[in-house]
N, C-alpha and C. Protein backbone atom coordinates (compact mmCIF):
# COMPACT_ATOMS: atom_id res chain seq x y z
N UNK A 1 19.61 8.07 -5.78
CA UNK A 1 18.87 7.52 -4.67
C UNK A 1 19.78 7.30 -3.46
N UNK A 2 20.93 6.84 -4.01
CA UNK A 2 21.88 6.54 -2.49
C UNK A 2 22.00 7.87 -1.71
N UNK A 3 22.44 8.67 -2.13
CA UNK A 3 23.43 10.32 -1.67
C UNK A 3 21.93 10.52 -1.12
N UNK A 4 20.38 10.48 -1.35
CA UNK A 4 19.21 10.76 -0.17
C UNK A 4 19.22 9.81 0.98
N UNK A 5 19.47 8.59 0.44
CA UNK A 5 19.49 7.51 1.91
C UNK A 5 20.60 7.77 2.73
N UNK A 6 21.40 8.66 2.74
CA UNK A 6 22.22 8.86 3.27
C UNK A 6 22.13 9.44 4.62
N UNK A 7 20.80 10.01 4.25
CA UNK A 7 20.22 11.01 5.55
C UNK A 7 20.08 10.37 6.76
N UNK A 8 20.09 11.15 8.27
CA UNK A 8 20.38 10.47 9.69
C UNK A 8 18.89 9.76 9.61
N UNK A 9 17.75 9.64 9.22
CA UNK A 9 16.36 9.10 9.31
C UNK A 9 16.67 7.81 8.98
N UNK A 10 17.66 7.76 7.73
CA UNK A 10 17.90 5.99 7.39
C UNK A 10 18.87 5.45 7.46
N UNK A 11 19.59 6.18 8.69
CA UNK A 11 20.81 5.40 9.93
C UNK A 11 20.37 4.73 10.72
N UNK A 12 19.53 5.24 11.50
CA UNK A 12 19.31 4.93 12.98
C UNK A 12 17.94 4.89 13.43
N UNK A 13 17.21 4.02 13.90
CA UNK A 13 15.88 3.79 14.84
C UNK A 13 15.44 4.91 15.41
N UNK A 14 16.34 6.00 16.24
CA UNK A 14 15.89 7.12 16.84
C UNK A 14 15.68 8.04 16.10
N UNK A 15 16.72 8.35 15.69
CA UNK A 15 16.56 9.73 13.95
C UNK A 15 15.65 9.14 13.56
N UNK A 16 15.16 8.39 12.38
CA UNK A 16 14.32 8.10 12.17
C UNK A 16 12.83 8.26 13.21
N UNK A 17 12.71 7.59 14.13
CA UNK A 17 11.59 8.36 15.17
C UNK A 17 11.25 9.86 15.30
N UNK A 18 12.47 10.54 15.80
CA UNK A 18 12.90 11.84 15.78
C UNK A 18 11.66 12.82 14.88
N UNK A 19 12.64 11.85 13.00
CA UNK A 19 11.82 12.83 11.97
C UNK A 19 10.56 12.36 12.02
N UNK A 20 9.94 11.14 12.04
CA UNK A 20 8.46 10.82 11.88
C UNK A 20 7.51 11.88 13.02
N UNK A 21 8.11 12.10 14.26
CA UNK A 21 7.43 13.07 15.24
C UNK A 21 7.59 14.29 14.47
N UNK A 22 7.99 14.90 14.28
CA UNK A 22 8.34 16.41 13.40
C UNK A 22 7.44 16.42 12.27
N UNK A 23 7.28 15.42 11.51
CA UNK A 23 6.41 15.11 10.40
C UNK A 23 4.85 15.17 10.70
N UNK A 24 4.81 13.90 11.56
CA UNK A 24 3.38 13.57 12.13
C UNK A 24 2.42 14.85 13.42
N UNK A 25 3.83 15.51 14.23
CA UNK A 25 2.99 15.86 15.33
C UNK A 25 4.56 17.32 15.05
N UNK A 26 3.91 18.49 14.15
CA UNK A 26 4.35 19.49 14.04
C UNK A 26 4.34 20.55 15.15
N UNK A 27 3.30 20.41 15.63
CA UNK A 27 3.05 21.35 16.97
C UNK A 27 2.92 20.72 18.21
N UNK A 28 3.80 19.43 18.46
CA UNK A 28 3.64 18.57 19.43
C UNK A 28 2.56 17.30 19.64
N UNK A 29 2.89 16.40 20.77
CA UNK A 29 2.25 14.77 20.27
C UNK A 29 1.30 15.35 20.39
N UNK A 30 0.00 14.55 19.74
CA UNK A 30 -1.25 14.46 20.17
C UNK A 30 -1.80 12.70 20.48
N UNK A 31 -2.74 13.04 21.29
CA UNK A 31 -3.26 11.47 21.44
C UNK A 31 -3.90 11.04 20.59
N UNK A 32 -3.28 9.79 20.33
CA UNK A 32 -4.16 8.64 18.86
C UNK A 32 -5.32 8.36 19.82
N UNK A 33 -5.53 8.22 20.93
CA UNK A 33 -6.73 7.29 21.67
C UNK A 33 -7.79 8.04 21.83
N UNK A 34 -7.37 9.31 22.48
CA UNK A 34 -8.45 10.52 22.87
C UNK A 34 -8.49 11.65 22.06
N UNK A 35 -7.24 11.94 21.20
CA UNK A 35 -7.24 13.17 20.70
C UNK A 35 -6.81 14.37 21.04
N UNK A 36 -6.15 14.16 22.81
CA UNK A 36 -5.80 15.89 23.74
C UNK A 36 -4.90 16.25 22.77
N UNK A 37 -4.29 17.27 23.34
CA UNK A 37 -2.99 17.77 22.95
C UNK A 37 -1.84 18.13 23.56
N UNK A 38 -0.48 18.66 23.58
CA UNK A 38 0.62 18.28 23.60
C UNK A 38 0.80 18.89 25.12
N UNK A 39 -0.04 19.58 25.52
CA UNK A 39 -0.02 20.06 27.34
C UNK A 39 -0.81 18.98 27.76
N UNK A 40 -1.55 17.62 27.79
CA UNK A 40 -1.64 16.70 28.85
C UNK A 40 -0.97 15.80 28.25
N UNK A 41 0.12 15.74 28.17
CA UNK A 41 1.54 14.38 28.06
C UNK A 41 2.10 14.59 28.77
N UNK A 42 3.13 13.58 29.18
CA UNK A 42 4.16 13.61 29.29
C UNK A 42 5.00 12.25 29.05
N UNK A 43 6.48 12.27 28.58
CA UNK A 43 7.62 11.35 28.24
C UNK A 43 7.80 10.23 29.50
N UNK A 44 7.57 9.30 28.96
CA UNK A 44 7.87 8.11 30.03
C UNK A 44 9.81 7.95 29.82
N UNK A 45 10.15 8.68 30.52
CA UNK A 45 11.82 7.91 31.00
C UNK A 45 11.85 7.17 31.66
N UNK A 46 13.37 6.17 31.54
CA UNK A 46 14.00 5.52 32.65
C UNK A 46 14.67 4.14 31.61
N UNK A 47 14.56 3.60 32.40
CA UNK A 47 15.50 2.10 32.04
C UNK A 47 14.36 1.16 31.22
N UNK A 48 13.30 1.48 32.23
CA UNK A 48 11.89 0.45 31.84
C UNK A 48 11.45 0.95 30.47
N UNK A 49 11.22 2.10 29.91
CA UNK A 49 10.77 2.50 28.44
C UNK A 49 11.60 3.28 27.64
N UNK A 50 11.16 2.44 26.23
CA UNK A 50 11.73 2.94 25.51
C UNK A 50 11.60 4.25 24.96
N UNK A 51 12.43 4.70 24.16
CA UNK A 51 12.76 6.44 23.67
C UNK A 51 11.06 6.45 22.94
N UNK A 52 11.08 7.71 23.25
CA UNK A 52 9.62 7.97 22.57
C UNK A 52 8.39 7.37 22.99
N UNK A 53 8.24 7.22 23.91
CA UNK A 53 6.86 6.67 24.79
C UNK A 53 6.18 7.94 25.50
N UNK A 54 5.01 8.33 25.64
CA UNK A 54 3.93 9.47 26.22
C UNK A 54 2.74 8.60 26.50
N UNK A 55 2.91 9.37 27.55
CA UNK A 55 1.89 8.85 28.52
C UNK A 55 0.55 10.05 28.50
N UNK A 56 -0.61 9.89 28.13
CA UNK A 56 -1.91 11.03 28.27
C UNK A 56 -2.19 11.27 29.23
N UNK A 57 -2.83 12.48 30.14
CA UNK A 57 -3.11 13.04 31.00
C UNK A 57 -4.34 12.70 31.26
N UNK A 58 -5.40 13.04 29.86
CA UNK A 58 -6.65 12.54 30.52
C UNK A 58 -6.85 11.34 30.23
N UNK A 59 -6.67 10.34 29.33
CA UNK A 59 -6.92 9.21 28.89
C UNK A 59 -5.98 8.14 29.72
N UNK A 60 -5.23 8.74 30.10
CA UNK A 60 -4.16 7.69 30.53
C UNK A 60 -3.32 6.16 30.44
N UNK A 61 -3.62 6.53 28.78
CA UNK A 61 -2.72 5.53 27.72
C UNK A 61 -1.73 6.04 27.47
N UNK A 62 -1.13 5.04 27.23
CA UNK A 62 0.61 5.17 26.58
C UNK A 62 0.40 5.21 24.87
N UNK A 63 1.19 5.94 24.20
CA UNK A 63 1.42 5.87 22.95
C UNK A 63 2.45 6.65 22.29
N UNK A 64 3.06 6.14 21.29
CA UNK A 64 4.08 6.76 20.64
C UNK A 64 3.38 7.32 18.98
N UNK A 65 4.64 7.88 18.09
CA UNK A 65 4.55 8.07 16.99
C UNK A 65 3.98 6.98 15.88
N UNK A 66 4.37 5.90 16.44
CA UNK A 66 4.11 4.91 15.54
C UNK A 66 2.36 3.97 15.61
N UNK A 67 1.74 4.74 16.49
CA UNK A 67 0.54 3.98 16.71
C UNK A 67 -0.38 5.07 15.91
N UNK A 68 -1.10 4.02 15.52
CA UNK A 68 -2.29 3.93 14.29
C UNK A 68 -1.51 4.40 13.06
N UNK A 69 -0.14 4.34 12.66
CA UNK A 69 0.34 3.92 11.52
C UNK A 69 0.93 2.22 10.77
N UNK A 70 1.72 2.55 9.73
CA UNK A 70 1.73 1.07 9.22
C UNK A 70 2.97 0.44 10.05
N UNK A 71 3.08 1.70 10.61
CA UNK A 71 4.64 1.16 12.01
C UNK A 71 4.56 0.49 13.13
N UNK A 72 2.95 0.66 13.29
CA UNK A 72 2.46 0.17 14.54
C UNK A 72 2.64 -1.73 14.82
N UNK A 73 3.53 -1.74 15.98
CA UNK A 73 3.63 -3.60 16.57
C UNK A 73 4.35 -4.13 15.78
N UNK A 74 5.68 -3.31 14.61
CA UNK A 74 6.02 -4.06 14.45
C UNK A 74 7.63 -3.84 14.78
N UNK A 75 8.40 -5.69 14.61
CA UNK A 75 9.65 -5.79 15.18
C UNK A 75 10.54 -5.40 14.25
N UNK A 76 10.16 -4.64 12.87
CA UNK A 76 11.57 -4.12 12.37
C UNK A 76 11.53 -2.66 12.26
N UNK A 77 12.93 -2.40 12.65
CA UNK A 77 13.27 -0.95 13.44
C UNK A 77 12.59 -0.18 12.51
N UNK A 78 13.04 1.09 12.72
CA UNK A 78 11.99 2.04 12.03
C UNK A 78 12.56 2.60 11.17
N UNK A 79 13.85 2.63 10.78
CA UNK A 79 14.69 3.08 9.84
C UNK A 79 14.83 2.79 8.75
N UNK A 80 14.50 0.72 8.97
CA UNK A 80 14.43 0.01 7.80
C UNK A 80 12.97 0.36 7.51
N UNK A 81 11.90 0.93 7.97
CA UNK A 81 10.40 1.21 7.24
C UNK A 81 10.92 1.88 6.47
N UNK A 82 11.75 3.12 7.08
CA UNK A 82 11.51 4.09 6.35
C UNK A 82 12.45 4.15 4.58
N UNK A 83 13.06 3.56 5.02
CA UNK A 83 14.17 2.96 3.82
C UNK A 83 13.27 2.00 2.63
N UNK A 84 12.02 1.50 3.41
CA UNK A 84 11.12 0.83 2.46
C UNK A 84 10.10 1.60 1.95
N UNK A 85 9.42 2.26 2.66
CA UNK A 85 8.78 3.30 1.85
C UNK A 85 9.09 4.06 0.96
N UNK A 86 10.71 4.73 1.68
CA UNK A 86 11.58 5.71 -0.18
C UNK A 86 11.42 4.90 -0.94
N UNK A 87 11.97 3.19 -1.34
CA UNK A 87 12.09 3.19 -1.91
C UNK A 87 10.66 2.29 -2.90
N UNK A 88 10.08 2.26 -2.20
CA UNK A 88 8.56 1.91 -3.11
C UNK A 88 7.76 3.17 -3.72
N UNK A 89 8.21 4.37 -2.66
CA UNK A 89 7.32 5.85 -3.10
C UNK A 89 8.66 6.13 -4.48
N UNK A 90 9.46 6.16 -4.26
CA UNK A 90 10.45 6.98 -5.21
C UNK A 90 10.43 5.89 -6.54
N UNK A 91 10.67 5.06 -6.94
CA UNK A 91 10.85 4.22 -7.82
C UNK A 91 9.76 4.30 -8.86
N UNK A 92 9.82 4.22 -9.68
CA UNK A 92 8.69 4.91 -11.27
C UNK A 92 7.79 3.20 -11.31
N UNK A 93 8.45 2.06 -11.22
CA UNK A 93 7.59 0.87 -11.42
C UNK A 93 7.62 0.21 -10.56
N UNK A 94 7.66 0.37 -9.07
CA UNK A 94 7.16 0.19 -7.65
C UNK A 94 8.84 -0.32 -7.82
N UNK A 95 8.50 -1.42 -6.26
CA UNK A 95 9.61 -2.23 -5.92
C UNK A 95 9.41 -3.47 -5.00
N UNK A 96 9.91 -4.09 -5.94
CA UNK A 96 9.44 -6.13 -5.40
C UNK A 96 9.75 -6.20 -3.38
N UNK A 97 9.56 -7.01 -3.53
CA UNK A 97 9.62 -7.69 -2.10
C UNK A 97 11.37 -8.24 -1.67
N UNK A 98 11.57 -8.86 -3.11
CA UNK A 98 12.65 -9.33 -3.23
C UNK A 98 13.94 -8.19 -3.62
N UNK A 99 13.60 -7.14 -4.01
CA UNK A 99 14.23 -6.34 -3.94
C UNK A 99 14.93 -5.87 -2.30
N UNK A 100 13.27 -5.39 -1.85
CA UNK A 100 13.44 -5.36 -0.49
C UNK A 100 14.35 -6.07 0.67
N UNK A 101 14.22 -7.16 0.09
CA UNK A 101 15.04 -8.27 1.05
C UNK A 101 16.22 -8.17 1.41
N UNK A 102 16.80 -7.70 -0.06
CA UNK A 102 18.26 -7.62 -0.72
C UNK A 102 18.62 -6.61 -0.29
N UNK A 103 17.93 -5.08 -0.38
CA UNK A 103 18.75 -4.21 0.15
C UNK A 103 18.56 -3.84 1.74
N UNK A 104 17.16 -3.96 2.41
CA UNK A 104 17.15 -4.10 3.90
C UNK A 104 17.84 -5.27 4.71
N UNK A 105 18.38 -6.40 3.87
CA UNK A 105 18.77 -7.70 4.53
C UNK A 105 17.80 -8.29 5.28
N UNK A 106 16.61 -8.60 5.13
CA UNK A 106 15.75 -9.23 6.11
C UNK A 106 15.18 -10.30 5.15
N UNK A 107 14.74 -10.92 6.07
CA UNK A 107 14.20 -12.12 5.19
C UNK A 107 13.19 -11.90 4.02
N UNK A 108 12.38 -12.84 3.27
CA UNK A 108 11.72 -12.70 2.22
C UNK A 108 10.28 -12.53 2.91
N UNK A 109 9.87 -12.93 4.02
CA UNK A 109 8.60 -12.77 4.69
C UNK A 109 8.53 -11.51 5.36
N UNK A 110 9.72 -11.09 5.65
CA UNK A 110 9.71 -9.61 6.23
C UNK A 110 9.38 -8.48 5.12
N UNK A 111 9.86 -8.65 4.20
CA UNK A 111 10.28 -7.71 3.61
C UNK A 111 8.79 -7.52 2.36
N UNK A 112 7.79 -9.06 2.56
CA UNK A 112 6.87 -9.29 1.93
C UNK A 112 6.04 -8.45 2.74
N UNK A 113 5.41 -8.73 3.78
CA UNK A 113 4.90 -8.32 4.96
C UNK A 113 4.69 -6.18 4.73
N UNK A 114 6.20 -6.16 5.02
CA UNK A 114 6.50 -4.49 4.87
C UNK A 114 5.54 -3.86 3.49
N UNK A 115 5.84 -4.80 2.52
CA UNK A 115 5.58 -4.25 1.03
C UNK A 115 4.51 -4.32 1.07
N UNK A 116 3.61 -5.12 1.36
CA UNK A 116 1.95 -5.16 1.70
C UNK A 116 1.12 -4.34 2.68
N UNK A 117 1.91 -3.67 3.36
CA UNK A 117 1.70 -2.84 4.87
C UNK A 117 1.31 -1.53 4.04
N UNK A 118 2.77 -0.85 3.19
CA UNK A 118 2.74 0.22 2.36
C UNK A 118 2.24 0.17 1.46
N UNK A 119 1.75 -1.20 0.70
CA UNK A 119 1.01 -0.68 -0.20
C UNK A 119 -0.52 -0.38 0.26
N UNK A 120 -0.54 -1.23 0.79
CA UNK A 120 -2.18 -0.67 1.30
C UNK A 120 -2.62 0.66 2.01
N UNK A 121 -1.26 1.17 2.77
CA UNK A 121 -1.75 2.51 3.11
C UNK A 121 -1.59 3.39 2.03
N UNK A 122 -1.16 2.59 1.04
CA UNK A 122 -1.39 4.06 -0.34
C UNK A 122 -2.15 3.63 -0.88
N UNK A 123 -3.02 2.69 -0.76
CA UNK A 123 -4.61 2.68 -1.74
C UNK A 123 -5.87 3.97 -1.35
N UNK A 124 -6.63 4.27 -2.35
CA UNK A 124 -7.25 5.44 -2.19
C UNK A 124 -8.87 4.97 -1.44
N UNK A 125 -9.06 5.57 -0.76
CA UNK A 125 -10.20 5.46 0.53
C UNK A 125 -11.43 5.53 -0.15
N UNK A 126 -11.42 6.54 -1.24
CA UNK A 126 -12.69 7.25 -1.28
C UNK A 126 -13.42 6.72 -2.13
N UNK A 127 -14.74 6.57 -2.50
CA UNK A 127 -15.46 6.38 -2.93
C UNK A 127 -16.59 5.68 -2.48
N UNK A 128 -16.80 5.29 -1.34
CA UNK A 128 -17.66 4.55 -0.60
C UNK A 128 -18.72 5.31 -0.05
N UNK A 129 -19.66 5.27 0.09
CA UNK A 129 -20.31 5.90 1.25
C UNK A 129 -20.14 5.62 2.43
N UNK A 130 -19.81 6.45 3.82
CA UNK A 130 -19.49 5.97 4.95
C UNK A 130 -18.36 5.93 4.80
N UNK A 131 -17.59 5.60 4.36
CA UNK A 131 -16.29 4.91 4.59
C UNK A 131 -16.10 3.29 4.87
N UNK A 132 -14.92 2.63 5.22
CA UNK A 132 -15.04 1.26 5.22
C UNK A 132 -16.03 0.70 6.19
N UNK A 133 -16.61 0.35 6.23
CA UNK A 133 -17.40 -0.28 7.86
C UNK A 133 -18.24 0.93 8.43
N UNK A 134 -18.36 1.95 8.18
CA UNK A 134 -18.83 3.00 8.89
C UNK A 134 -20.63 2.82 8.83
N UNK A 135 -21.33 3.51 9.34
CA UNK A 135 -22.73 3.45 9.80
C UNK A 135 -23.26 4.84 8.36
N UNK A 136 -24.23 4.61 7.37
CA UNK A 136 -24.63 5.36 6.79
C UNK A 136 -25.72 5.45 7.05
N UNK A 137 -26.35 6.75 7.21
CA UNK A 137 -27.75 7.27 7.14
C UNK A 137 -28.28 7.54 6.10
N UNK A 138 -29.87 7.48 6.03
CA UNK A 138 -30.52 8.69 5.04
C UNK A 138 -31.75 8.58 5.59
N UNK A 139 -32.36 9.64 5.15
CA UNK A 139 -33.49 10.27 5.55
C UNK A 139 -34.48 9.37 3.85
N UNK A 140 -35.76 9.81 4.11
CA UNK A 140 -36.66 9.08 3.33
C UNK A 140 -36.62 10.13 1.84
N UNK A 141 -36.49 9.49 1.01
CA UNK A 141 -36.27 10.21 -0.30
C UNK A 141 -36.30 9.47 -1.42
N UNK A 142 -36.97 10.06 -2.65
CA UNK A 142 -37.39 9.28 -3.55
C UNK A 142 -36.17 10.03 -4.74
N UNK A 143 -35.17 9.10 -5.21
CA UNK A 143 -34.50 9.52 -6.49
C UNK A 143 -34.77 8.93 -7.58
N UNK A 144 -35.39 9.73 -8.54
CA UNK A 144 -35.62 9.17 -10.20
C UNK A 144 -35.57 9.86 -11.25
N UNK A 145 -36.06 9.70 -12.16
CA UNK A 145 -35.77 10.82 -13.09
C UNK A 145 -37.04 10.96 -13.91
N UNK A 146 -37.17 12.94 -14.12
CA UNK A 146 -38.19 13.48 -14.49
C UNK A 146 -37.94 13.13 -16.15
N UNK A 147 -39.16 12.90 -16.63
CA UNK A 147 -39.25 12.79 -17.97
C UNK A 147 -39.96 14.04 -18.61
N UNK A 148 -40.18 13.83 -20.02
CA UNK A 148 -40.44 15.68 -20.41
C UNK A 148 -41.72 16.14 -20.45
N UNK A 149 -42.49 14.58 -20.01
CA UNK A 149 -44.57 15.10 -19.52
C UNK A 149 -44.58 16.05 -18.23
N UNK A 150 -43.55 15.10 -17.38
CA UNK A 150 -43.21 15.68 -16.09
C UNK A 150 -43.29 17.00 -15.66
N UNK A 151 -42.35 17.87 -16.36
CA UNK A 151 -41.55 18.84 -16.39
C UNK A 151 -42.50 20.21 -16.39
């Protein structure tokens, strides 16, 4: 496990950014808000924003890699996510909070927080109709079952 963490993604805040864009947006950003694609952006530089900020053309929101993921608003860098996810995805009988603590160095609420973030984006969606909260239809229909007078 060490000789993989070794990699520039779980050095540094930017590498780490870097690979999540390459991962997430293979053929360039797209907008979380509107949906365009990677010809109406453009990179907000300068002093005032930080690395990895795009600005939409038609929507004209700001957004990075990390919005509408479990990365989104929060204050620990992105290197330590990603260092928490290996090691909850890789590990055969998950991995505590307190584990977490110990090897990211962050407190016990941080590291609780993180572990609850990832686990929930790996719970499975499906089975609902609609989806969570979503609006279901149906049309008028009678389901029952034919018996063998029926038939």
């Amino acid at each position: 496990m060490s000789s993989y963490l070794n990699q520039p993604q779980f050095q540094d805040a930017d590498k780490a950014r870097e690979y999540l864009e390459s991962v997430r947006w293979p053929n360039g950003p797209i907008c979380p808000h509107c949906g365009s694609i990677d010809k109406n952006h453009y990179a907000l530089q300068g002093k005032t924003h930080r690395p990895g900020l795009w600005k939409c053309k038609d929507c004209r929101k700001q957004f990075s890699v990390t919005v509408g993921t479990v990365f989104e608003r929060s204050k620990v860098p992105l290197h330590q996510w990603m260092i928490a996810v290996y090691m909850i995805c890789s590990s055969k009988k998950g991995c505590s909070s307190h584990q977490l603590q110990r090897t990211l160095k962050v407190q016990y609420k941080t590291a609780w927080f993180m572990s609850h973030r990832i686990r929930e984006a790996m719970k499975d969606g499906g089975g609902l109709l609609g989806g969570g909260g979503k609006i279901v239809e149906a049309d008028e229909t009678y389901v029952g079952v034919l018996t063998p007078t029926e038939s």
